[in-house]
N, C-alpha and C. Protein backbone atom coordinates (compact mmCIF):
# COMPACT_ATOMS: atom_id res chain seq x y z
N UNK A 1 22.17 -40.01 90.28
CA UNK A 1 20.84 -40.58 90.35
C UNK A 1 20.26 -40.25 91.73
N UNK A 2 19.18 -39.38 91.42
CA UNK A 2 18.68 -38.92 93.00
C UNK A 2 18.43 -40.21 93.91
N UNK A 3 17.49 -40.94 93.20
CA UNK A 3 17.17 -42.39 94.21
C UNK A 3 18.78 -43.09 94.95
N UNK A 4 19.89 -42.71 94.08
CA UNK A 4 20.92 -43.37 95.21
C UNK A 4 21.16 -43.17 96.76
N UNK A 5 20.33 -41.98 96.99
CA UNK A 5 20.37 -41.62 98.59
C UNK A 5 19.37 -41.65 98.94
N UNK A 6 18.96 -42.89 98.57
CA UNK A 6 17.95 -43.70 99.53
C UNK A 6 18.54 -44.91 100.30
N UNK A 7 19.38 -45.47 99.62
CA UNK A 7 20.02 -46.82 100.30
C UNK A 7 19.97 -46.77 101.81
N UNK A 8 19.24 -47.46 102.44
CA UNK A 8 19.55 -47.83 103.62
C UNK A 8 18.12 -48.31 103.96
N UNK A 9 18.31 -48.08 105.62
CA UNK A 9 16.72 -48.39 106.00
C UNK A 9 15.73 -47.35 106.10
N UNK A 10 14.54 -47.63 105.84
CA UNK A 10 13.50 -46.91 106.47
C UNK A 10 12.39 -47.25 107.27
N UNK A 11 11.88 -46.27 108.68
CA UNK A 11 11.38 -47.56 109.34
C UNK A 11 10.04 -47.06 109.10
N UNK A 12 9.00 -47.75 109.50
CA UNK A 12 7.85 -47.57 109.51
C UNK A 12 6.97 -47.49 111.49
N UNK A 13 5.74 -47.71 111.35
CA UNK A 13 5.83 -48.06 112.55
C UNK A 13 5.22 -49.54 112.67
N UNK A 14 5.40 -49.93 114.36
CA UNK A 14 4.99 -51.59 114.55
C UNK A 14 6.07 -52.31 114.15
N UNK A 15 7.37 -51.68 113.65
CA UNK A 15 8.22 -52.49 113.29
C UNK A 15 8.59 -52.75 112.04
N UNK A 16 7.78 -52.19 111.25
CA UNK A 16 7.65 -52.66 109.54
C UNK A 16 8.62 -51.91 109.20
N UNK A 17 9.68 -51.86 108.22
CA UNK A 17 10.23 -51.47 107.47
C UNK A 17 10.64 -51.39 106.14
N UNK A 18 11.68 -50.33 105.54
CA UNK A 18 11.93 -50.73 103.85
C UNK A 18 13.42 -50.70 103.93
N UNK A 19 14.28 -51.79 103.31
CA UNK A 19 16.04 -51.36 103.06
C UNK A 19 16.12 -51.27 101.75
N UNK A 20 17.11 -50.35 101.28
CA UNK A 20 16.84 -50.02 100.14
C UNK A 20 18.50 -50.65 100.08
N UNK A 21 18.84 -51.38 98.69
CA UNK A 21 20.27 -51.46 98.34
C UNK A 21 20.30 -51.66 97.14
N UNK A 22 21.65 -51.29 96.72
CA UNK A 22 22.28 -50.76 95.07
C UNK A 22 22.30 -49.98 94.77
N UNK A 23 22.99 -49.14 93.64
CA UNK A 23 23.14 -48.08 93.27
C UNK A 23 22.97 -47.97 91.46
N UNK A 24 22.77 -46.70 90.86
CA UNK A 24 23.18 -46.68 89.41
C UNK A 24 21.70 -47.01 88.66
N UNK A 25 20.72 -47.19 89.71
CA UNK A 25 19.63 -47.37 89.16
C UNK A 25 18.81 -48.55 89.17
N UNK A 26 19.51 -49.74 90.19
CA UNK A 26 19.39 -50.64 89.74
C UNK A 26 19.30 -51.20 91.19
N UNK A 27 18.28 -51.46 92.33
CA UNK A 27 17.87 -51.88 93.60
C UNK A 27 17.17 -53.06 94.04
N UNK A 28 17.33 -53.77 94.99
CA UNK A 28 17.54 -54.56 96.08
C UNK A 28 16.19 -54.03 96.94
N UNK A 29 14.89 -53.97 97.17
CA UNK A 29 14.34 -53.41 97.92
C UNK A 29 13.50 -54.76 99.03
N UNK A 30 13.67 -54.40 100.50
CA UNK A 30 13.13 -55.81 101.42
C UNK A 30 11.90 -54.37 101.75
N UNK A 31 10.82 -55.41 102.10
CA UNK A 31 9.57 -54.40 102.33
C UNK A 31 9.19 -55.38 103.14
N UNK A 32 9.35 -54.91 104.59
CA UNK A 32 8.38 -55.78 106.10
C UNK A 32 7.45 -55.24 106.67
N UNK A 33 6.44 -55.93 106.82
CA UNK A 33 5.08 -55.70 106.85
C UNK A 33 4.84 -56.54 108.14
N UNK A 34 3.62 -56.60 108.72
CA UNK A 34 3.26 -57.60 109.74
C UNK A 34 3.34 -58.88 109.18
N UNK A 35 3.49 -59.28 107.83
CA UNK A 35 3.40 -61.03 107.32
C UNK A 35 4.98 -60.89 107.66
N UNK A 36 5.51 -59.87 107.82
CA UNK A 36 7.28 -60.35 107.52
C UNK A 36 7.96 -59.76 105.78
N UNK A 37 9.16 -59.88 105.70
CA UNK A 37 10.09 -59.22 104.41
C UNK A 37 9.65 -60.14 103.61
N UNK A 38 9.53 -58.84 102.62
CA UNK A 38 9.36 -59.46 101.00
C UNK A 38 10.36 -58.91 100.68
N UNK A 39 11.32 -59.64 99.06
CA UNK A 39 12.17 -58.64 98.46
C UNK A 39 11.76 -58.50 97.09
N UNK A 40 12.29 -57.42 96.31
CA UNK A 40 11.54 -57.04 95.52
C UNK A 40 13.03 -56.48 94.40
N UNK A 41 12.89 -56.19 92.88
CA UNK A 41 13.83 -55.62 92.44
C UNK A 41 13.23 -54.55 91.85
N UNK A 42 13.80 -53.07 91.81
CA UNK A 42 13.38 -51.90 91.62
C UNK A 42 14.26 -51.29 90.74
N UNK A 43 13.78 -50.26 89.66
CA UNK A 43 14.59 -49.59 88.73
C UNK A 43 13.71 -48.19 88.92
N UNK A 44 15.65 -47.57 88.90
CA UNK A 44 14.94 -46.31 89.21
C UNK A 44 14.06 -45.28 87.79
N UNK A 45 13.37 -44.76 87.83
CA UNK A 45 12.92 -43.68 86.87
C UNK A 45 12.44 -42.10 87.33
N UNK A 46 13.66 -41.29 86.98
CA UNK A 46 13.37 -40.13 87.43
C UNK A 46 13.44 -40.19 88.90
N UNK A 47 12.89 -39.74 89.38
CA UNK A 47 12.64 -39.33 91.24
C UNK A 47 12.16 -40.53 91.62
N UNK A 48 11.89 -41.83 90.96
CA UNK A 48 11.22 -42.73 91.66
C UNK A 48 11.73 -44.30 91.57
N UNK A 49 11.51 -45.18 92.16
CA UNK A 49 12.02 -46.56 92.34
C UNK A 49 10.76 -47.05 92.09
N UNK A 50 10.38 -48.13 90.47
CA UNK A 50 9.14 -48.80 90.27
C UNK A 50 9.90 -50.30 90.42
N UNK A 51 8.62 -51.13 90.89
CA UNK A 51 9.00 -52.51 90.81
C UNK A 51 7.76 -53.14 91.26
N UNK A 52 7.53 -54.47 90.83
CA UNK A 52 6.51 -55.00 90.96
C UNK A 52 6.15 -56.00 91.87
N UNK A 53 5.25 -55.95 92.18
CA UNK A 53 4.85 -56.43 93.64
C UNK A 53 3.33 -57.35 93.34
N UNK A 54 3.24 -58.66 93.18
CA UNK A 54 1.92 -59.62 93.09
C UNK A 54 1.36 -59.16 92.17
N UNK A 55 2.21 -59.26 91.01
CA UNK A 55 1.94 -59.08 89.50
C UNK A 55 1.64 -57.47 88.87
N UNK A 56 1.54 -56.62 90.15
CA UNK A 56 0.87 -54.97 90.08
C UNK A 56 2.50 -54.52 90.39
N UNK A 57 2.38 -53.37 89.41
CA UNK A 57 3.45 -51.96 89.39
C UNK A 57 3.58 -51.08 90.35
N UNK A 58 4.34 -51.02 90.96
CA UNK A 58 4.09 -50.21 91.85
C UNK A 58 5.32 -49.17 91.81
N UNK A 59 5.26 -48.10 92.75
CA UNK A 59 6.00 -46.96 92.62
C UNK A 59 6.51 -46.64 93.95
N UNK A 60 7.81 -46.22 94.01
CA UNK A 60 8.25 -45.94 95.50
C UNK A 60 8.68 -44.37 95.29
N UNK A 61 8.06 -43.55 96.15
CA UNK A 61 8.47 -41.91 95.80
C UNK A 61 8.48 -41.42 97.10
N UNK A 62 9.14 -40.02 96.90
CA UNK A 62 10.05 -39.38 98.84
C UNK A 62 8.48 -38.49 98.80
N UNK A 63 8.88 -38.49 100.24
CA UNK A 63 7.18 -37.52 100.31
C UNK A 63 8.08 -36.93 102.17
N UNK A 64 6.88 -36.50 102.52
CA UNK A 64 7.09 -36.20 104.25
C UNK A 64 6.28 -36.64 105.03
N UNK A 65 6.39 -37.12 106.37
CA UNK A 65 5.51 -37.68 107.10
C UNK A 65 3.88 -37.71 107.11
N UNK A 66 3.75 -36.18 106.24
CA UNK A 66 2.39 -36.07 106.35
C UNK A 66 1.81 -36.69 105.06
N UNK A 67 2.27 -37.25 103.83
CA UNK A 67 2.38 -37.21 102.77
C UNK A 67 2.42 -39.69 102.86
N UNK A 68 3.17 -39.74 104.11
CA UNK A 68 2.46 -41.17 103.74
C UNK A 68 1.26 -41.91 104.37
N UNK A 69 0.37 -40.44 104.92
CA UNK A 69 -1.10 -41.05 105.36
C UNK A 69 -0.99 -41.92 105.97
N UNK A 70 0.10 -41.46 107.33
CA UNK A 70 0.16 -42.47 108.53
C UNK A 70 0.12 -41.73 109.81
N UNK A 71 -0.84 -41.52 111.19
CA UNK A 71 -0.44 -40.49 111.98
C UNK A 71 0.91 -40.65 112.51
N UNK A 72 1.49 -41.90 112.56
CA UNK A 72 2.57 -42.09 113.32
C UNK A 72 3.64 -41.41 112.60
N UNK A 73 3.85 -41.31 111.46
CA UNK A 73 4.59 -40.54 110.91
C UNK A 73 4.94 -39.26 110.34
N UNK A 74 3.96 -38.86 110.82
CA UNK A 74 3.09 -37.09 110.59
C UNK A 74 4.59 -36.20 110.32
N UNK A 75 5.22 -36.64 111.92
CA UNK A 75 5.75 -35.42 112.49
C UNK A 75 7.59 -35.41 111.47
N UNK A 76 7.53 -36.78 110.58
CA UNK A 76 8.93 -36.87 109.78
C UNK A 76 8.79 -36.03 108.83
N UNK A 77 10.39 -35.59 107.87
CA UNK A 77 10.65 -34.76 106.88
C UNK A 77 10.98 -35.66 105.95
N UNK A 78 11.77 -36.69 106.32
CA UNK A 78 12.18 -37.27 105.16
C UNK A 78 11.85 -39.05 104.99
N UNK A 79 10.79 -39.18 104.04
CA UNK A 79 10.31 -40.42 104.13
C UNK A 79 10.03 -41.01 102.65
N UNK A 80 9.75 -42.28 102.62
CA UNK A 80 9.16 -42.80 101.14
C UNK A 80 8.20 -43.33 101.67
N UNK A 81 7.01 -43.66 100.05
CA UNK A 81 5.99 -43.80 100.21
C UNK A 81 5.26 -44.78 98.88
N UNK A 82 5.01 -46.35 99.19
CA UNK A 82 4.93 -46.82 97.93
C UNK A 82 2.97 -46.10 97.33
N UNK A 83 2.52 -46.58 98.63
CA UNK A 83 0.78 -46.20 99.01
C UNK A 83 0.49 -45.46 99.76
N UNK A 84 -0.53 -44.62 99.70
CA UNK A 84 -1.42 -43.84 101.22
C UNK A 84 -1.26 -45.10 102.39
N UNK A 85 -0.34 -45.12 103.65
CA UNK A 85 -1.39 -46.05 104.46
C UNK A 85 0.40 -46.96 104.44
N UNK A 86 1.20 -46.53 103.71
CA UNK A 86 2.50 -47.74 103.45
C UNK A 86 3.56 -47.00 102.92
N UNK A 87 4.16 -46.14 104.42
CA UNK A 87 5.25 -45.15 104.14
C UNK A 87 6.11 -45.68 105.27
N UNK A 88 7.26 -44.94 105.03
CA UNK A 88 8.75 -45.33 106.01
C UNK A 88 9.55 -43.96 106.11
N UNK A 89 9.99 -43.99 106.85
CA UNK A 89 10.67 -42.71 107.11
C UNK A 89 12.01 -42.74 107.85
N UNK A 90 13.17 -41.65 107.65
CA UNK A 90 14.24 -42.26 108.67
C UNK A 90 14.18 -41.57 110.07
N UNK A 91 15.19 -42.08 111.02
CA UNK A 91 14.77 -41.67 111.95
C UNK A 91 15.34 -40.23 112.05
């Protein structure tokens, strides 16, 4: 399952981050924002981790720094990205 090598952290900037945990398809996702961690449960499909977030679907997919429409993260290769504007990347 490609999404299994995502597990871990990803950071964002300002501090925000995503940890990704579980395997087999079946994830643990904390998403910190300036309010602070939310957790969330995610199933993988294909290349991607969906799970729902304040009643809306949402989608978690790998992109590259330039790809989560953040300048701070321009210059990364390997990152996820649920929104334009709300990506993480490792270091």
């Amino acid at each position: 399952m490609p999404t299994d090598a995502w597990v871990g952290q990803w950071n964002g900037p300002e501090g925000t981050f995503l940890k990704v945990a579980g395997s087999h398809g079946t994830y643990d996702l904390t998403l910190s924002n300036l309010d602070g961690p939310r957790s969330f449960k995610g199933t993988a499909d294909g290349d991607t981790i969906r799970f729902e977030r304040d009643g809306k679907p949402q989608v978690l997919r790998a992109t590259n720094g330039e790809g989560t429409g953040m300048k701070w993260l321009a210059d990364k290769t390997e990152c996820l990205v649920v929104a334009p504007g709300e990506g993480f990347c490792r270091e």
